[in-house]
PDB file of N, CA and C in Angstrom:
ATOM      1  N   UNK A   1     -15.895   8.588   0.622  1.00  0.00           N
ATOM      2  CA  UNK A   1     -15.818   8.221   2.026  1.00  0.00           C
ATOM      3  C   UNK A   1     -15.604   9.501   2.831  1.00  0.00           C
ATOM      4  N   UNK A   2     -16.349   9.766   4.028  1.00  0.00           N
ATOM      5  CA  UNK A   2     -16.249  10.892   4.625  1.00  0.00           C
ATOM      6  C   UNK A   2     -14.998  10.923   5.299  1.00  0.00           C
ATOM      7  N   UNK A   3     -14.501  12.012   5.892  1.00  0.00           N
ATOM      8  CA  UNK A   3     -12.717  11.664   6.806  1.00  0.00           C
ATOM      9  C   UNK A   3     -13.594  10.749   8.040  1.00  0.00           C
ATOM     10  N   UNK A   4     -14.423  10.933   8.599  1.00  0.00           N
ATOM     11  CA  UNK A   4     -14.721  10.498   9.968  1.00  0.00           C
ATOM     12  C   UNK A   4     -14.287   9.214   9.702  1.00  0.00           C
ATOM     13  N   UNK A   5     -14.648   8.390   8.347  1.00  0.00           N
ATOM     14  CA  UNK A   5     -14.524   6.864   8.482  1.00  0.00           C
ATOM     15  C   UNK A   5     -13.139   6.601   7.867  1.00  0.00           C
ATOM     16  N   UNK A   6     -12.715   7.478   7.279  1.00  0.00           N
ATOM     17  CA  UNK A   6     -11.124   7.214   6.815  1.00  0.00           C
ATOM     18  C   UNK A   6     -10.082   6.577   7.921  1.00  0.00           C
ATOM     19  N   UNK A   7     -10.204   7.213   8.993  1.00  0.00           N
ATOM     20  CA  UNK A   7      -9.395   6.567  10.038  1.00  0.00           C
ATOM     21  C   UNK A   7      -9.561   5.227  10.360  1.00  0.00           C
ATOM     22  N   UNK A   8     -10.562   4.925  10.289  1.00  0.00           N
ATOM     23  CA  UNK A   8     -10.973   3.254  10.557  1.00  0.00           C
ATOM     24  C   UNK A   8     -10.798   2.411   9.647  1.00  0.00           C
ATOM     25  N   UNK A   9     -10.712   3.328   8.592  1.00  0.00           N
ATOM     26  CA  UNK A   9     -10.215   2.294   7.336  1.00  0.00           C
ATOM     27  C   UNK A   9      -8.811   2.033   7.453  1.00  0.00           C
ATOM     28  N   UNK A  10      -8.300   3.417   7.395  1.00  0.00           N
ATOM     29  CA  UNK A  10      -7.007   2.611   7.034  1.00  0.00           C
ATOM     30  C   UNK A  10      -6.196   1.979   8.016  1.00  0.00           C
ATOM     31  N   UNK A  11      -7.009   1.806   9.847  1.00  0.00           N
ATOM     32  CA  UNK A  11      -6.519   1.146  10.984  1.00  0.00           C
ATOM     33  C   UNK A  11      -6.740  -0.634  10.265  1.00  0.00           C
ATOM     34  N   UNK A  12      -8.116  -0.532   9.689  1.00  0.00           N
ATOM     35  CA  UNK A  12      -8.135  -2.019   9.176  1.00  0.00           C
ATOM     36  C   UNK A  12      -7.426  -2.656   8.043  1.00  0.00           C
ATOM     37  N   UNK A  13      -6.978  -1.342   6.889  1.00  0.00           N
ATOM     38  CA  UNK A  13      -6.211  -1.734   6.209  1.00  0.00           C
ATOM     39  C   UNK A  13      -4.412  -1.927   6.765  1.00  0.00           C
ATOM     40  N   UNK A  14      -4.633  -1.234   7.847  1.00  0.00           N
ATOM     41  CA  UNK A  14      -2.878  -1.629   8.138  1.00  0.00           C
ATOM     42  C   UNK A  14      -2.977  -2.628   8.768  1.00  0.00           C
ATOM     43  N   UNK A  15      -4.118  -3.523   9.598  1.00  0.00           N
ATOM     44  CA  UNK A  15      -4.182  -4.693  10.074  1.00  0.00           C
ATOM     45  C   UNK A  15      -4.371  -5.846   8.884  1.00  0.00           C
ATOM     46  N   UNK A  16      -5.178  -5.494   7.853  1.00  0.00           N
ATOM     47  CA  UNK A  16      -4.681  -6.853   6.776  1.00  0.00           C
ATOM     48  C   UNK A  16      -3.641  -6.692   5.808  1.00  0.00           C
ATOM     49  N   UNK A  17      -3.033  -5.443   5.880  1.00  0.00           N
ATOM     50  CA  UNK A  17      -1.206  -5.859   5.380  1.00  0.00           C
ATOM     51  C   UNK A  17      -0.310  -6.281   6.264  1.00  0.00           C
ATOM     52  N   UNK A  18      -0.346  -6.057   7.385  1.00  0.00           N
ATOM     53  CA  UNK A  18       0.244  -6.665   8.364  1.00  0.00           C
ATOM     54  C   UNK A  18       0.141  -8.036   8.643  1.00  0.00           C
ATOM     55  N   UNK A  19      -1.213  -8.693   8.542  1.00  0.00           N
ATOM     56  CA  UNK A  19      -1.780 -10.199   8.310  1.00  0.00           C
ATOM     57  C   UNK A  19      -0.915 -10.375   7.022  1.00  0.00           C
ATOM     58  N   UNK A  20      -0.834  -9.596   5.853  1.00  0.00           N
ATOM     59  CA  UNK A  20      -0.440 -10.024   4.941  1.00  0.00           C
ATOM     60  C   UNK A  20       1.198 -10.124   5.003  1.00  0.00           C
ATOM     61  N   UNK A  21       1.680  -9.279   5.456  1.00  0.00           N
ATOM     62  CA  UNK A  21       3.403  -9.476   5.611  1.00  0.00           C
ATOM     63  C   UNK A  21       3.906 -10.727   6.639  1.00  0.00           C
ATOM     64  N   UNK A  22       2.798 -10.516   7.668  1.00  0.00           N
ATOM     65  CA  UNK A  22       3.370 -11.491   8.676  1.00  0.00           C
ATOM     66  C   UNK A  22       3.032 -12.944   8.008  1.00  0.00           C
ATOM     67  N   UNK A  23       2.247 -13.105   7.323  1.00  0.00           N
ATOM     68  CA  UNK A  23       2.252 -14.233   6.428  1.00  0.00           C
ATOM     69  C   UNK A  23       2.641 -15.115   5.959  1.00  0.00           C
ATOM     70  N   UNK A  24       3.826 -13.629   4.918  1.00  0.00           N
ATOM     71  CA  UNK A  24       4.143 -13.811   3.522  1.00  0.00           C
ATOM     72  C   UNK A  24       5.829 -14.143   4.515  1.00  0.00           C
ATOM     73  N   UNK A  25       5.818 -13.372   5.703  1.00  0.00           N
ATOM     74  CA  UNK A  25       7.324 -14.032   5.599  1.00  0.00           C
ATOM     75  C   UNK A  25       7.372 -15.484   6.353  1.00  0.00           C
ATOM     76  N   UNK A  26       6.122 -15.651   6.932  1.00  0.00           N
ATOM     77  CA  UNK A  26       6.246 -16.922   7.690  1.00  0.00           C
ATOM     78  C   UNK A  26       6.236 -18.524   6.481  1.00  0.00           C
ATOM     79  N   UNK A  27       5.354 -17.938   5.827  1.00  0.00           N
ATOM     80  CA  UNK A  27       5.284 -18.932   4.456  1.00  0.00           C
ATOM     81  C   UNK A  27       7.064 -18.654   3.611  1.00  0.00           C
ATOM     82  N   UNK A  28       7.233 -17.874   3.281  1.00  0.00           N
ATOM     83  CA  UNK A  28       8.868 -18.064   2.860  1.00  0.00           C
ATOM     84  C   UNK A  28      10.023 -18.791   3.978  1.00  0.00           C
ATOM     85  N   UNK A  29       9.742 -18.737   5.802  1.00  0.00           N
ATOM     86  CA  UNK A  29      10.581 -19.364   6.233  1.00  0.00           C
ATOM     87  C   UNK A  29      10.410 -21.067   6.180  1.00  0.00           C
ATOM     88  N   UNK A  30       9.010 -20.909   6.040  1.00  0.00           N
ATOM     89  CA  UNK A  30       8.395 -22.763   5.715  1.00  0.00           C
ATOM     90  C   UNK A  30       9.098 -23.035   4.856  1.00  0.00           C
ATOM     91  N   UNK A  31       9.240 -22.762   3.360  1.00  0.00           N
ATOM     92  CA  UNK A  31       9.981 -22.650   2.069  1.00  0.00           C
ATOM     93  C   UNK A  31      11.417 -23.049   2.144  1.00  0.00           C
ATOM     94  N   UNK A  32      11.756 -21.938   3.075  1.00  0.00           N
ATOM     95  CA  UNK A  32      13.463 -21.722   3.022  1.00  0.00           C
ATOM     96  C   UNK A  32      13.934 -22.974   3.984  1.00  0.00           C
ATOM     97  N   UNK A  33      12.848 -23.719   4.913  1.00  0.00           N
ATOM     98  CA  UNK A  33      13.246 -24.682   5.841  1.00  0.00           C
ATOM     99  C   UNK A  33      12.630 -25.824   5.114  1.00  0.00           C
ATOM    100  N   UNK A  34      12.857 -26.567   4.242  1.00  0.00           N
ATOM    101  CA  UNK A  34      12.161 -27.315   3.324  1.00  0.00           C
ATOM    102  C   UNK A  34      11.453 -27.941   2.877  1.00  0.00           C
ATOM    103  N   UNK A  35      10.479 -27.040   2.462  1.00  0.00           N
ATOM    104  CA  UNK A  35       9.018 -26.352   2.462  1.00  0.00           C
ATOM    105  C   UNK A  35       9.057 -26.531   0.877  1.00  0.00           C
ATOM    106  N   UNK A  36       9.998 -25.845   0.497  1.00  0.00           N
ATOM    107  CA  UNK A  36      10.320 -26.206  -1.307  1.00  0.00           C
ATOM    108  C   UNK A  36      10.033 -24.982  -2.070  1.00  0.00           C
ATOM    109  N   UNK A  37      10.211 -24.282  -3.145  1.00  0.00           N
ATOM    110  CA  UNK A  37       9.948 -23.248  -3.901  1.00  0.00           C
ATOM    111  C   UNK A  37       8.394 -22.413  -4.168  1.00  0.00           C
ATOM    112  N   UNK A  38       7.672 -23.562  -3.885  1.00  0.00           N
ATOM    113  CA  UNK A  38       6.050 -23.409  -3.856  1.00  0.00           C
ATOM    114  C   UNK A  38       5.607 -22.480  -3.040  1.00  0.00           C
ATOM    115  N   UNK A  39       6.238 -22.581  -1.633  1.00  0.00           N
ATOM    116  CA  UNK A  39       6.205 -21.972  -0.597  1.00  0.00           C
ATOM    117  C   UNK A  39       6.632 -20.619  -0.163  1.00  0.00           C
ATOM    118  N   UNK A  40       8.072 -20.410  -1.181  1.00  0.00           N
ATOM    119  CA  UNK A  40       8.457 -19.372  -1.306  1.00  0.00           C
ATOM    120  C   UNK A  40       7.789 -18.127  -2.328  1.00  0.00           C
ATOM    121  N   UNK A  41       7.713 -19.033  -3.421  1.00  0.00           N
ATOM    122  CA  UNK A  41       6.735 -17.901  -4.149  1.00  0.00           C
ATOM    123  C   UNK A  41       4.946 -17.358  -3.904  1.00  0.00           C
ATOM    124  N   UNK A  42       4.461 -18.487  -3.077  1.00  0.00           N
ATOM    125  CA  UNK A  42       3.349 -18.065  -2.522  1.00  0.00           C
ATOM    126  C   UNK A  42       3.507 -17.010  -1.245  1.00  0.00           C
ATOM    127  N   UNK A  43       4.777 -17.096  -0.816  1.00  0.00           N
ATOM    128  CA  UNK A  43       4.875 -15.757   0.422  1.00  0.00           C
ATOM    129  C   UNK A  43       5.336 -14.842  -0.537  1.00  0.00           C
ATOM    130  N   UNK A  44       5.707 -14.769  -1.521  1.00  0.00           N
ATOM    131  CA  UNK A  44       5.906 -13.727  -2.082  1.00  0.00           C
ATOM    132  C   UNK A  44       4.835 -12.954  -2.585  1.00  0.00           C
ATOM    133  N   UNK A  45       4.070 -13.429  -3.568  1.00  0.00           N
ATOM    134  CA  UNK A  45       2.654 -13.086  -3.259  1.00  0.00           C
ATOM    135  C   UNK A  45       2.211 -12.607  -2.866  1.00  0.00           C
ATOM    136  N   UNK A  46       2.114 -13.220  -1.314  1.00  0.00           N
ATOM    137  CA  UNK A  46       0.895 -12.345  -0.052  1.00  0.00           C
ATOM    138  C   UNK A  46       1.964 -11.064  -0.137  1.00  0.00           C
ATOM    139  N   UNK A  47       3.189 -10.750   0.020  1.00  0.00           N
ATOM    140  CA  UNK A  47       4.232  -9.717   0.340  1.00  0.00           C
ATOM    141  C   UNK A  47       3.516  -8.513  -0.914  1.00  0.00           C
ATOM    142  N   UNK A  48       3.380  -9.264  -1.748  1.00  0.00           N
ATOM    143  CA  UNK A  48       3.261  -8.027  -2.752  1.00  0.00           C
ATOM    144  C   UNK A  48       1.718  -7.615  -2.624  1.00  0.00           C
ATOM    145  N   UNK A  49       1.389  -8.301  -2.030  1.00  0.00           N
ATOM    146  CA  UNK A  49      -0.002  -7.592  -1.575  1.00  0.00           C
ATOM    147  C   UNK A  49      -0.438  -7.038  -0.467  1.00  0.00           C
ATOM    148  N   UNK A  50       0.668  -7.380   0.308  1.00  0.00           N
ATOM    149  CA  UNK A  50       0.981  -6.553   1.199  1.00  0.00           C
ATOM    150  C   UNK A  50       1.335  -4.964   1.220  1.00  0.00           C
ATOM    151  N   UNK A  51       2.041  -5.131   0.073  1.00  0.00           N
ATOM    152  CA  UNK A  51       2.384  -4.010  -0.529  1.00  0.00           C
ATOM    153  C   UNK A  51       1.393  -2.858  -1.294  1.00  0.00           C
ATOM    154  N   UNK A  52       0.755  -3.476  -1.555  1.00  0.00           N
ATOM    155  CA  UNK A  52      -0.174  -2.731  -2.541  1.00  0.00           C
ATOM    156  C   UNK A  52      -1.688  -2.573  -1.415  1.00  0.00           C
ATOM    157  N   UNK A  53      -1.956  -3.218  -0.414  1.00  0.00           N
ATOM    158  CA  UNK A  53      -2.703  -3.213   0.335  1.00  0.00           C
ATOM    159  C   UNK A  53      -2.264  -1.549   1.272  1.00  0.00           C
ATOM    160  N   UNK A  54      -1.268  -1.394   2.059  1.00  0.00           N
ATOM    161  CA  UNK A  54      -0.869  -0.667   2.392  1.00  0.00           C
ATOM    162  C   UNK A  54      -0.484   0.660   2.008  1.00  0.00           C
ATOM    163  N   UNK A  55      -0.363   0.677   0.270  1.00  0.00           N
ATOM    164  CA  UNK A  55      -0.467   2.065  -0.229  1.00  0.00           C
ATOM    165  C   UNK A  55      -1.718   2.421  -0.607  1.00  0.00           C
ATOM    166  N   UNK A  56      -2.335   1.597  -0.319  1.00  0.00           N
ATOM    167  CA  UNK A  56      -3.844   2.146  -0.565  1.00  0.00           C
ATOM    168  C   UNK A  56      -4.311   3.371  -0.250  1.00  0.00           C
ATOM    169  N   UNK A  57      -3.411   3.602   1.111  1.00  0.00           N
ATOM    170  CA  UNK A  57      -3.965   4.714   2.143  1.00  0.00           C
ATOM    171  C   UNK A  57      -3.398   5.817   1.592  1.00  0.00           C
ATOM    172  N   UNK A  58      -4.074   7.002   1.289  1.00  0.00           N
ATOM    173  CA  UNK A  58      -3.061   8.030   0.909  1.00  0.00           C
ATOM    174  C   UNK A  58      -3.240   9.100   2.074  1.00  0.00           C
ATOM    175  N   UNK A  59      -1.887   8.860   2.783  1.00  0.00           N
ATOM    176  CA  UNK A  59      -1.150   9.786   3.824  1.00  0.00           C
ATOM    177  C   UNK A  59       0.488  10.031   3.055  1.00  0.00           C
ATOM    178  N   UNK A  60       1.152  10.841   3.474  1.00  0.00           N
ATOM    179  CA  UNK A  60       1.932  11.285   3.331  1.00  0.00           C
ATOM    180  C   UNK A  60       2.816   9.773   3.777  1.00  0.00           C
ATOM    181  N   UNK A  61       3.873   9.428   2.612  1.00  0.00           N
ATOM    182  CA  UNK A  61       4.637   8.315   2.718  1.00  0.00           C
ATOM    183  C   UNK A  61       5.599   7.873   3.968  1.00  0.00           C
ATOM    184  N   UNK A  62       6.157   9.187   4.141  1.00  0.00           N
ATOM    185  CA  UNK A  62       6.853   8.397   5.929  1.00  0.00           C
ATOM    186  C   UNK A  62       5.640   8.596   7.256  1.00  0.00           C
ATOM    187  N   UNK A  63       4.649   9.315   6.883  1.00  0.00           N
ATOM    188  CA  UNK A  63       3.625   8.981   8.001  1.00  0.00           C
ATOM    189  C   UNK A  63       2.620   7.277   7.851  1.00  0.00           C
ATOM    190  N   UNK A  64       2.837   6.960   6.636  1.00  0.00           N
ATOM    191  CA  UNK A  64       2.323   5.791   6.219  1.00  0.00           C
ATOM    192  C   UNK A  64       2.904   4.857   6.597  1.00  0.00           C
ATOM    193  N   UNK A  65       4.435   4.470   6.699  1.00  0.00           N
ATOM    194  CA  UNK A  65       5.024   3.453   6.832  1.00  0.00           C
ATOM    195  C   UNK A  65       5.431   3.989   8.680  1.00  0.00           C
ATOM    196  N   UNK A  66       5.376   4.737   8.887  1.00  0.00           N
ATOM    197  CA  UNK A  66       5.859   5.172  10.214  1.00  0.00           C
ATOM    198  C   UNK A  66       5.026   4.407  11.160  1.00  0.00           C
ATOM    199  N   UNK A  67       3.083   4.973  11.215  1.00  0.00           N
ATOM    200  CA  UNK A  67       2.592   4.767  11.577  1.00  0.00           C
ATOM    201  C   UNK A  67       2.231   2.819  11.203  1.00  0.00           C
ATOM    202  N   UNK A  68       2.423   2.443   9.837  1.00  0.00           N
ATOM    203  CA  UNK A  68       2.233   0.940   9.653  1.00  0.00           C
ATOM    204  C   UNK A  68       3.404   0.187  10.619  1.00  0.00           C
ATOM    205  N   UNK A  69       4.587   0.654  10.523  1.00  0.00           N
ATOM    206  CA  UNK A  69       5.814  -0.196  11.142  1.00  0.00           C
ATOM    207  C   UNK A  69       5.046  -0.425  12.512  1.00  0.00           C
ATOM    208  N   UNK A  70       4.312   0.593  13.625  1.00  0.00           N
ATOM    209  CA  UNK A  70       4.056  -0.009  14.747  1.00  0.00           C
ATOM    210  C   UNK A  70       2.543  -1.203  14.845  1.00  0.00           C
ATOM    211  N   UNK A  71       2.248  -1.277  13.841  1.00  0.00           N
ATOM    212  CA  UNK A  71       0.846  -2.108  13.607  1.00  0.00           C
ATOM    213  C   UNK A  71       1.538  -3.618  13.280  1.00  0.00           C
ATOM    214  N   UNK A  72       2.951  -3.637  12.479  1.00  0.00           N
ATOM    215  CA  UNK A  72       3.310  -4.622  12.087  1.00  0.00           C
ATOM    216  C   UNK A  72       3.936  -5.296  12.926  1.00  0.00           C
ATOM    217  N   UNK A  73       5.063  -4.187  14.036  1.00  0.00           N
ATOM    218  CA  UNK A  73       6.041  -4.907  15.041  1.00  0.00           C
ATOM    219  C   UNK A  73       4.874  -5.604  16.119  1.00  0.00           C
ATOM    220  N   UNK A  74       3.464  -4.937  16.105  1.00  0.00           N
ATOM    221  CA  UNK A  74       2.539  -5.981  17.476  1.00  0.00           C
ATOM    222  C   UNK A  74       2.577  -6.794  16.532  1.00  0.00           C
ATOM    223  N   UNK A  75       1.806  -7.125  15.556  1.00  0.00           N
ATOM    224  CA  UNK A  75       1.298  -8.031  15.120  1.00  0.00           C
ATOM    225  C   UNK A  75       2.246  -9.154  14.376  1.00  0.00           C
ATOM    226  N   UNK A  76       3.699  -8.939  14.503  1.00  0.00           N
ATOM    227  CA  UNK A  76       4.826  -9.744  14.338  1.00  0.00           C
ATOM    228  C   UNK A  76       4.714 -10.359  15.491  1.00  0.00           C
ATOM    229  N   UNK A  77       5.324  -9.987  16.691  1.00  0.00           N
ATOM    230  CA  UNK A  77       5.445 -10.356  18.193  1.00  0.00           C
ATOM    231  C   UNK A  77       4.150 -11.037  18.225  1.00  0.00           C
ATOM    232  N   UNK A  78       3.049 -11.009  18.206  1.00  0.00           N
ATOM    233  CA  UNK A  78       1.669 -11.782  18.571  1.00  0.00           C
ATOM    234  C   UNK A  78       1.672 -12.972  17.652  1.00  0.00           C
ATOM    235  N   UNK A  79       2.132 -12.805  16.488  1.00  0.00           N
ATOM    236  CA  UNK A  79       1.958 -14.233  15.926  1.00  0.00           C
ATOM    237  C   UNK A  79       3.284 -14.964  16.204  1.00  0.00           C
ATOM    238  N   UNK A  80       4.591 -14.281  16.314  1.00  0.00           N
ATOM    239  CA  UNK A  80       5.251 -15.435  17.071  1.00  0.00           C
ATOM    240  C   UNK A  80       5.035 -15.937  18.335  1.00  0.00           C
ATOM    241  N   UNK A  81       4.458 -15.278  19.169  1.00  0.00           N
ATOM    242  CA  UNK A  81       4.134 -15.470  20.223  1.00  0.00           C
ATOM    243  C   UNK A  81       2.932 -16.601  20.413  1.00  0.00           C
ATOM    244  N   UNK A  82       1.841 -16.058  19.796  1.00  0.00           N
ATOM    245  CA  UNK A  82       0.615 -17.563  20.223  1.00  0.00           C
ATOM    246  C   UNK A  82       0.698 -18.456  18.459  1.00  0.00           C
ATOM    247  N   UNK A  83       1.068 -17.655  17.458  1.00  0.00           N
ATOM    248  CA  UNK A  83       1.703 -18.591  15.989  1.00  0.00           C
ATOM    249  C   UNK A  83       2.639 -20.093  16.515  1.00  0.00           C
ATOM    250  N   UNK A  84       3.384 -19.309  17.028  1.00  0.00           N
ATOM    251  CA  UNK A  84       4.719 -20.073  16.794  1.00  0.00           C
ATOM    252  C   UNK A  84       4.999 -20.837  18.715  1.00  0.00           C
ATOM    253  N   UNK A  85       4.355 -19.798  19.036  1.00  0.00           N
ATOM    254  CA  UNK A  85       4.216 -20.071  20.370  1.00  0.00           C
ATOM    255  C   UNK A  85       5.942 -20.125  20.864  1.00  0.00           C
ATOM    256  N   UNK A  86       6.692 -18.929  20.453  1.00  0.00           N
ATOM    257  CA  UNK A  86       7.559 -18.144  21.135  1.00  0.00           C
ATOM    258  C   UNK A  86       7.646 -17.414  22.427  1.00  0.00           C
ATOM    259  N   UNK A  87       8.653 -17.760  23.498  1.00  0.00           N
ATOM    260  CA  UNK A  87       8.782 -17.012  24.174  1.00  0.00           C
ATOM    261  C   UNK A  87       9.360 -15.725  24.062  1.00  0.00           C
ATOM    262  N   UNK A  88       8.559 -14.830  24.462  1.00  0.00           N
ATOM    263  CA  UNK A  88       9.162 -13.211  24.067  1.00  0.00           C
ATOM    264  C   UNK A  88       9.400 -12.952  25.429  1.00  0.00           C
ATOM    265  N   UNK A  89      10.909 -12.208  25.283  1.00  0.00           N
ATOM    266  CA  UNK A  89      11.521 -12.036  26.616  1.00  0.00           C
ATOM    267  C   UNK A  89      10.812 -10.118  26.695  1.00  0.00           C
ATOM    268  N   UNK A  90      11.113 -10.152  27.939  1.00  0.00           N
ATOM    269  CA  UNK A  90      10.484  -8.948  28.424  1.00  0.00           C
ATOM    270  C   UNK A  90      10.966  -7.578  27.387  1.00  0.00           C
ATOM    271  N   UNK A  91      12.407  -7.606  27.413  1.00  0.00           N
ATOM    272  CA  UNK A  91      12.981  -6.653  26.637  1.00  0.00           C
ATOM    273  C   UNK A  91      12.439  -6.537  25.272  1.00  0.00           C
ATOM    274  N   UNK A  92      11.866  -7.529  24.368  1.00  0.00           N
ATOM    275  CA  UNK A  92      10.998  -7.669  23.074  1.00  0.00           C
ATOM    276  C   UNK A  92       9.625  -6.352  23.425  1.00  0.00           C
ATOM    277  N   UNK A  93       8.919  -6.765  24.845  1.00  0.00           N
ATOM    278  CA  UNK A  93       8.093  -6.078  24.928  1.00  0.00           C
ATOM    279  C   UNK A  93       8.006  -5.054  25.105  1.00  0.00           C
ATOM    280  N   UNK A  94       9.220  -4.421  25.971  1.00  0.00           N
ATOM    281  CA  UNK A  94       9.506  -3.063  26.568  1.00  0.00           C
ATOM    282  C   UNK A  94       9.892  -2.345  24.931  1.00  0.00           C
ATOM    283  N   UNK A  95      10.609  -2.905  23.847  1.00  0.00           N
ATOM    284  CA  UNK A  95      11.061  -2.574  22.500  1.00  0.00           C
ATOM    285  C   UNK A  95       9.697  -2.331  21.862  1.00  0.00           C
ATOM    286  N   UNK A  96       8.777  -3.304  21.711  1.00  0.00           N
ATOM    287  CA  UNK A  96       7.389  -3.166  21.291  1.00  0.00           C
ATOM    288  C   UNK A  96       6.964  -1.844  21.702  1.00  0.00           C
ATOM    289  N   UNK A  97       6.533  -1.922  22.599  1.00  0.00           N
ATOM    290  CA  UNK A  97       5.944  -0.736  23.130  1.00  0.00           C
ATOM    291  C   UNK A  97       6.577   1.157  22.707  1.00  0.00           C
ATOM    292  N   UNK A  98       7.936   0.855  22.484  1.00  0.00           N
ATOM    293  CA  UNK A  98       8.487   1.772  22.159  1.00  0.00           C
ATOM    294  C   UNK A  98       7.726   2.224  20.644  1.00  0.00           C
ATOM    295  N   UNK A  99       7.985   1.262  20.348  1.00  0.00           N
ATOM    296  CA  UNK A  99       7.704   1.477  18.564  1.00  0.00           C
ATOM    297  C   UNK A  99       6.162   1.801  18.504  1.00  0.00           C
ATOM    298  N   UNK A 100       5.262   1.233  19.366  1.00  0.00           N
ATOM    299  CA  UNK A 100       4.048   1.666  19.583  1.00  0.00           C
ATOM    300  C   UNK A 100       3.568   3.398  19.625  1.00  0.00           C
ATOM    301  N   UNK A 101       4.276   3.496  21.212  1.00  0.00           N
ATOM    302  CA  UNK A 101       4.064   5.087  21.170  1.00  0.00           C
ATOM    303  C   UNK A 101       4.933   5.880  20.146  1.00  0.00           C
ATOM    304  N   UNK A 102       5.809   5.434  19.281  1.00  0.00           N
ATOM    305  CA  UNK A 102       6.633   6.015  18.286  1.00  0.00           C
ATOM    306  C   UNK A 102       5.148   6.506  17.015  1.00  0.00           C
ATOM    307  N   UNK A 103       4.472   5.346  17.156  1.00  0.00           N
ATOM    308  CA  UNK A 103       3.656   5.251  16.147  1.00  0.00           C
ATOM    309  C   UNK A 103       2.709   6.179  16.424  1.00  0.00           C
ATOM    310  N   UNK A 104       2.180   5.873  17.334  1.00  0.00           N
ATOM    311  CA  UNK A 104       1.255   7.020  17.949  1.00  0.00           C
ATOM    312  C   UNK A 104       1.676   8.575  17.661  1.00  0.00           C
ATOM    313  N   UNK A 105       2.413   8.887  17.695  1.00  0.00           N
ATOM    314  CA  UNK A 105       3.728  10.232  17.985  1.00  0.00           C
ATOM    315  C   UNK A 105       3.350  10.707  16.288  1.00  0.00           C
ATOM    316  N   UNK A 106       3.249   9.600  15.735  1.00  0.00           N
ATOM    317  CA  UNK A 106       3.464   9.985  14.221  1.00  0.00           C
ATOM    318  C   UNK A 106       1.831  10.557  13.843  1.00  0.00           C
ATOM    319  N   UNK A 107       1.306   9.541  14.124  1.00  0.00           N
ATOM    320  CA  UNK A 107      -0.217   9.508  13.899  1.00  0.00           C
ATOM    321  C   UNK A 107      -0.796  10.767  14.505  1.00  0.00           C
ATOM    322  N   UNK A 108      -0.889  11.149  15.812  1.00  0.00           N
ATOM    323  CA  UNK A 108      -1.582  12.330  16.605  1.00  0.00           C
ATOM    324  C   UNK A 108      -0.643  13.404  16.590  1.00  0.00           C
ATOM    325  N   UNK A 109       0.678  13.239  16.287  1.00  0.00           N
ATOM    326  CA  UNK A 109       1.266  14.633  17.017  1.00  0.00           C
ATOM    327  C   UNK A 109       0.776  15.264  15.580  1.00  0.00           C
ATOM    328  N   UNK A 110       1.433  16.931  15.923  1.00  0.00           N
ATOM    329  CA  UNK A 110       0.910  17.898  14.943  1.00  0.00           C
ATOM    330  C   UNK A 110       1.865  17.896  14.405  1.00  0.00           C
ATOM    331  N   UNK A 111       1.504  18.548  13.279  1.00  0.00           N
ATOM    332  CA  UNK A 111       2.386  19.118  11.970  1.00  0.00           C
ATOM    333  C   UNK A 111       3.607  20.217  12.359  1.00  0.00           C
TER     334      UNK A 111
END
């Protein structure tokens, strides 16, 4: 794979571990709210593939999870939000956003 397309990969791979975490914990709270054991070990599952989805990428390990943590905190907030259809108070968003450009910071700034 050339670098040009590396970046796009691993933007899509941090979007289906993120599908995959946000998942895996929503299926364990089904479980834990009685949902039954079935439920729990199938979010466990997606989690561990979550896991293994996400090291796929080889960047340097705290630029990996640095830059994944802000892919995961949107895409947490968005599925509780139209998922669960949660109200997110403003301060959630103003916090979001933080972690966003945090992410960014990680991703573009220099060495």
């Amino acid at each position: 794979m050339n670098k040009l397309c590396l970046p796009l990969a691993a933007w899509l791979i941090f979007l289906a571990a993120a599908a995959l975490e946000v998942g895996g914990d929503a299926i364990i709270r089904r479980g834990l709210r009685g949902g039954g054991w079935l439920w729990i070990a199938a979010g466990g599952c997606l989690l561990a593939a979550y896991g293994f989805a996400v090291n796929t990428i080889r960047w340097d390990f705290s630029k990996l999870i640095g830059v994944y943590v802000g892919v995961f905190a949107l895409t947490s907030v968005l599925v509780g939000r139209i998922g669960f259809n949660e109200q997110v108070p403003a301060t959630t968003w103003v916090g979001l956003a933080l972690i966003l450009v945090g992410g960014l910071v990680i991703q573009f700034g220099t060495n």
